[in-house]
N, C-alpha and C. Protein backbone atom coordinates (compact mmCIF):
# COMPACT_ATOMS: atom_id res chain seq x y z
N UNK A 1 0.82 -1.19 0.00
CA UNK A 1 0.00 0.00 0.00
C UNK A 1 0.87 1.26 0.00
N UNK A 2 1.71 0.99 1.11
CA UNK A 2 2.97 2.61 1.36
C UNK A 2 3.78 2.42 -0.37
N UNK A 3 3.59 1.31 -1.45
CA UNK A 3 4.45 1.79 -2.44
C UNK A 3 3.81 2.34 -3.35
N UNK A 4 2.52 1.97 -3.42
CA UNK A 4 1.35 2.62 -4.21
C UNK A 4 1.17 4.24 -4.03
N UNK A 5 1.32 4.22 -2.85
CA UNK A 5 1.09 5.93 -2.40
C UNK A 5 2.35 6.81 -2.83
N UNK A 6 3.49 5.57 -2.42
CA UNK A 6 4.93 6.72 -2.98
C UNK A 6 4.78 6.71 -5.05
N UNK A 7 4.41 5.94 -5.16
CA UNK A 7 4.28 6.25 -6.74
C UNK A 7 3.17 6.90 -7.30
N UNK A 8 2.15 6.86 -6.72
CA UNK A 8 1.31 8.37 -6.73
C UNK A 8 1.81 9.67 -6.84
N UNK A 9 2.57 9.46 -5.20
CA UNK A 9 3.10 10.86 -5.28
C UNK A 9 4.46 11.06 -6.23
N UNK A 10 4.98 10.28 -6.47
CA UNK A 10 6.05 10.83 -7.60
C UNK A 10 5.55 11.34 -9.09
N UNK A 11 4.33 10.39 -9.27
CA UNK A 11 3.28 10.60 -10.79
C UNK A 11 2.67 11.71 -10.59
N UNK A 12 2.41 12.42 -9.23
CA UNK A 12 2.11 13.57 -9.36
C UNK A 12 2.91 15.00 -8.81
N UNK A 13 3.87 14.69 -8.70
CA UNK A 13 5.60 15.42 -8.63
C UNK A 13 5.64 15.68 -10.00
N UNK A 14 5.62 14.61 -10.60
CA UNK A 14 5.67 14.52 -12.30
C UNK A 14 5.51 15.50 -12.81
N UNK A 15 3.99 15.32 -12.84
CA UNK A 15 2.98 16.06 -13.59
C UNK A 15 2.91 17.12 -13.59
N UNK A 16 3.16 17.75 -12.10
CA UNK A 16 3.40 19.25 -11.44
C UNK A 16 4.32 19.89 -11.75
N UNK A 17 5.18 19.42 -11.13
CA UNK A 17 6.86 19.63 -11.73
C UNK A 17 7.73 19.40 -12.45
N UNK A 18 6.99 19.04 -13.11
CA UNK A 18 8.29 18.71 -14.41
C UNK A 18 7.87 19.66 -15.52
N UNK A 19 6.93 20.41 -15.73
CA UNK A 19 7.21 21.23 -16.80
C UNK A 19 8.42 22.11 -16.36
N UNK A 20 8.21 22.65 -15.03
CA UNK A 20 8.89 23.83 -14.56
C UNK A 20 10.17 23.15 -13.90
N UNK A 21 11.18 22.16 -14.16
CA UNK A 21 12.22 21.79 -13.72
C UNK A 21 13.36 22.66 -13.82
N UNK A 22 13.56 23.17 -15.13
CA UNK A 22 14.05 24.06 -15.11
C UNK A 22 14.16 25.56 -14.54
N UNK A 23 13.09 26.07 -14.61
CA UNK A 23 12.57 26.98 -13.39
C UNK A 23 13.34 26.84 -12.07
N UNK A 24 12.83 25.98 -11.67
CA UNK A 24 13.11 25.62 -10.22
C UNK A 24 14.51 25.21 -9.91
N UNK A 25 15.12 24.79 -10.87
CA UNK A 25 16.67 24.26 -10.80
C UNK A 25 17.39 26.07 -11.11
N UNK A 26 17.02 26.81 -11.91
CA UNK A 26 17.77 28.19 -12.05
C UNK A 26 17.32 29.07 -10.67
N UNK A 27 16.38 28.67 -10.32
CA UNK A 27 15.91 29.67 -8.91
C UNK A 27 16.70 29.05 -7.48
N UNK A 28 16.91 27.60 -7.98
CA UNK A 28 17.24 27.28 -6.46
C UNK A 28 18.94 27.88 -6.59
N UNK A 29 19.62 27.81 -7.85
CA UNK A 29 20.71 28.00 -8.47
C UNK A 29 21.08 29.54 -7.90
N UNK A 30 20.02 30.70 -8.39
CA UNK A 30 20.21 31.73 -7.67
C UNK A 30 20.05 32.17 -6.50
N UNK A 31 19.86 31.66 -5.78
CA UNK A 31 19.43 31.63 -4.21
C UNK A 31 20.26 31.24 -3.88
N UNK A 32 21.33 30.05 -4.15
CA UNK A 32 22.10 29.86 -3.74
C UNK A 32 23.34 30.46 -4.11
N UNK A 33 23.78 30.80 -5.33
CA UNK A 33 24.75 32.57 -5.36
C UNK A 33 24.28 33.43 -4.45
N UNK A 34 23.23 33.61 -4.17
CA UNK A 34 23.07 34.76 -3.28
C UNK A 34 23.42 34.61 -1.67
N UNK A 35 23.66 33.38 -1.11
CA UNK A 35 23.82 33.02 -0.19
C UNK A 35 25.20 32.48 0.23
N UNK A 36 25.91 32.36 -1.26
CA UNK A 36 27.29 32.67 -1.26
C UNK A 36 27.92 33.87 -1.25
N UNK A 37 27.15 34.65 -1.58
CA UNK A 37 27.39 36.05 -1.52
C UNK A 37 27.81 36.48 -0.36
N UNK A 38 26.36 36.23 0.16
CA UNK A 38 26.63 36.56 1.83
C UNK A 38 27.65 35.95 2.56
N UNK A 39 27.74 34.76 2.59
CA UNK A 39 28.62 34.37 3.05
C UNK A 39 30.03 35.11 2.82
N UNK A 40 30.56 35.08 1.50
CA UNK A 40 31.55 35.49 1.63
C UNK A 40 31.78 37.12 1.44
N UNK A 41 31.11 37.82 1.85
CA UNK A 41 30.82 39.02 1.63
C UNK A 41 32.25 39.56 1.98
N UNK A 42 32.41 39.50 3.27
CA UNK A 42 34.04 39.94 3.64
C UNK A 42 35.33 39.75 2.97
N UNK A 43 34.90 38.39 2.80
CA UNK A 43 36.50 37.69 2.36
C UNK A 43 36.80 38.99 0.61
N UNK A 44 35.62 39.45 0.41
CA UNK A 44 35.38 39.82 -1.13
C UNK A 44 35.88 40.92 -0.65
N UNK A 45 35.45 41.43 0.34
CA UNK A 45 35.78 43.46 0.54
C UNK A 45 34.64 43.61 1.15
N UNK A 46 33.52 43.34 1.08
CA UNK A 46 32.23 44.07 1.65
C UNK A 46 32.28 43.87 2.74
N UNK A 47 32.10 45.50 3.79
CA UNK A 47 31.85 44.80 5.35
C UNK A 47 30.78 44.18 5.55
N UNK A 48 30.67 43.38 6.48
CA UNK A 48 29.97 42.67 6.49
C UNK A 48 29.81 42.43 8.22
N UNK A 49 29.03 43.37 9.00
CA UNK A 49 28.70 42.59 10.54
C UNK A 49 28.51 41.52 10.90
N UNK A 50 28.26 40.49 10.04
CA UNK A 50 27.99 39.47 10.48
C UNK A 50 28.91 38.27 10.15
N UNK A 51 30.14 38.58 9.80
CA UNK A 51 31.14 37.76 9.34
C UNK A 51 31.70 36.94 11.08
N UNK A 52 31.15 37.29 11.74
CA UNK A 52 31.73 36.28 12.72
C UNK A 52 31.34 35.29 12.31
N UNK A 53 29.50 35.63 12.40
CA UNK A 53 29.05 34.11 12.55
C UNK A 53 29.14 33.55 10.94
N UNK A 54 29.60 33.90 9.90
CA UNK A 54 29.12 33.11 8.49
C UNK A 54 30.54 32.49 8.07
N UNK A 55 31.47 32.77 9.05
CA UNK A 55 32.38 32.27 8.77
C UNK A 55 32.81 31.02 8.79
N UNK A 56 31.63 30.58 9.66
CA UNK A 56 31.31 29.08 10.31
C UNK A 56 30.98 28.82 8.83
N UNK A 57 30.64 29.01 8.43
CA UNK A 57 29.35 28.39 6.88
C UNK A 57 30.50 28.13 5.75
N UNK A 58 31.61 29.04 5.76
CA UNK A 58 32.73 28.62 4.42
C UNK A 58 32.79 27.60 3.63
N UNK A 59 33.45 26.67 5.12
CA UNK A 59 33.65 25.30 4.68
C UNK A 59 32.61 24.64 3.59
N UNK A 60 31.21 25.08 4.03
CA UNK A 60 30.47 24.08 3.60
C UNK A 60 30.39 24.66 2.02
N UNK A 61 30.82 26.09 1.48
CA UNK A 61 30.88 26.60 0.24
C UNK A 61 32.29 26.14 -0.69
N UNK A 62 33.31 25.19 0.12
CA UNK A 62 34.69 25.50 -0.99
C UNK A 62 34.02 24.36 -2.05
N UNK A 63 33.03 23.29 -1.89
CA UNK A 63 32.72 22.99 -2.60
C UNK A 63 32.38 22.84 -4.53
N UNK A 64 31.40 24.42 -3.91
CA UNK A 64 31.18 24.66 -5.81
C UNK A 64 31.96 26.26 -5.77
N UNK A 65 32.90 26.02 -4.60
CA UNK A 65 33.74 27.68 -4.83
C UNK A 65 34.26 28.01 -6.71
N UNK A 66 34.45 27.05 -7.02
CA UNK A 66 35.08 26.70 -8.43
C UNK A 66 34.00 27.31 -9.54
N UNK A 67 32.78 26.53 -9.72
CA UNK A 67 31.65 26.74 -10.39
C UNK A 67 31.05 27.79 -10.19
N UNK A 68 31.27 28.47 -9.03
CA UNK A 68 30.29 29.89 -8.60
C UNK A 68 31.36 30.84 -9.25
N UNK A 69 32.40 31.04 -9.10
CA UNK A 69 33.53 31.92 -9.71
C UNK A 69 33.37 32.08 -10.75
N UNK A 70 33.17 30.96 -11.81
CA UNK A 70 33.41 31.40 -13.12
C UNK A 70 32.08 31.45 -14.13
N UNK A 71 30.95 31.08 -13.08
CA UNK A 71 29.63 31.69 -13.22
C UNK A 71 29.82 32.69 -13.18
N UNK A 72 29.95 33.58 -12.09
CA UNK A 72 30.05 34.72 -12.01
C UNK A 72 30.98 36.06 -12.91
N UNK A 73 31.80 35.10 -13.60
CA UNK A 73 32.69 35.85 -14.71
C UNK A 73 33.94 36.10 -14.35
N UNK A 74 34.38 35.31 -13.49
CA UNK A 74 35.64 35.75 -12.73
C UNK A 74 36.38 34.18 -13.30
N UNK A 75 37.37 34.51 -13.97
CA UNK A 75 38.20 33.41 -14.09
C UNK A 75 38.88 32.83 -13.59
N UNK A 76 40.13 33.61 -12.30
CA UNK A 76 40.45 32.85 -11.24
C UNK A 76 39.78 33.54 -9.57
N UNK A 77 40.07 32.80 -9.26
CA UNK A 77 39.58 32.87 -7.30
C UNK A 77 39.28 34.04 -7.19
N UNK A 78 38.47 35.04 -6.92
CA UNK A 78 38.64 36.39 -6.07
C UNK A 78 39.41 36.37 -4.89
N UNK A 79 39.24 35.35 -4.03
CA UNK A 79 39.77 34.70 -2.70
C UNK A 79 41.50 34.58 -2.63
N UNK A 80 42.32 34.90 -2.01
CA UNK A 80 43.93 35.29 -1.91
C UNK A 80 43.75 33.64 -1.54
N UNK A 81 43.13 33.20 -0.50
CA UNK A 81 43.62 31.96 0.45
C UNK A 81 42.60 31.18 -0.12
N UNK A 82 41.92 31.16 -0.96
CA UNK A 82 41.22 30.01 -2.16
C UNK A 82 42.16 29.88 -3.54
N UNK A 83 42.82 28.82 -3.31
CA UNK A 83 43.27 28.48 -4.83
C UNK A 83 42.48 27.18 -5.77
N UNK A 84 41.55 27.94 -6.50
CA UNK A 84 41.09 26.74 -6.77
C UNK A 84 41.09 25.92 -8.34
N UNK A 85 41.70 27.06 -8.75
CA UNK A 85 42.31 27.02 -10.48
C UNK A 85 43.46 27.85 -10.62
């Protein structure tokens, strides 16, 4: 019965969401630049009051540090102590 219901709900995930996949993959995409932003607001130049606490959060950005850079049009690191190309 619980597999019937999970394939319901994926057939109607489907149906819903899948025209707009794309949509939703470029929005979650920008939300998340923007939250790299913040994060690294300081390390960039911008003051930033709240760089105590987002400094905690870095780590979890060196990830797509690479892919967000050259999205952004920047060919190498902005970052002195990020080498990532």
């Amino acid at each position: 019965m619980t597999s019937r219901w999970a394939s319901f709900r994926a057939g109607l995930e489907e149906f819903y969401a899948g025209p707009y996949r794309r949509t939703f993959a470029r929005a979650r995409r920008e939300e998340d630049d923007l939250f790299r932003m913040v994060v690294l607001a300081e390390a960039l130049g911008v003051p930033d009051p709240a760089a105590y606490y987002t400094v905690e959060l870095m780590p979890a950005l060196y990830e797509d540090f690479h892919a967000w850079h050259r999205r952004m049009g920047m060919d190498r690191s902005p970052l002195e102590h990020v080498a990532c190309c």
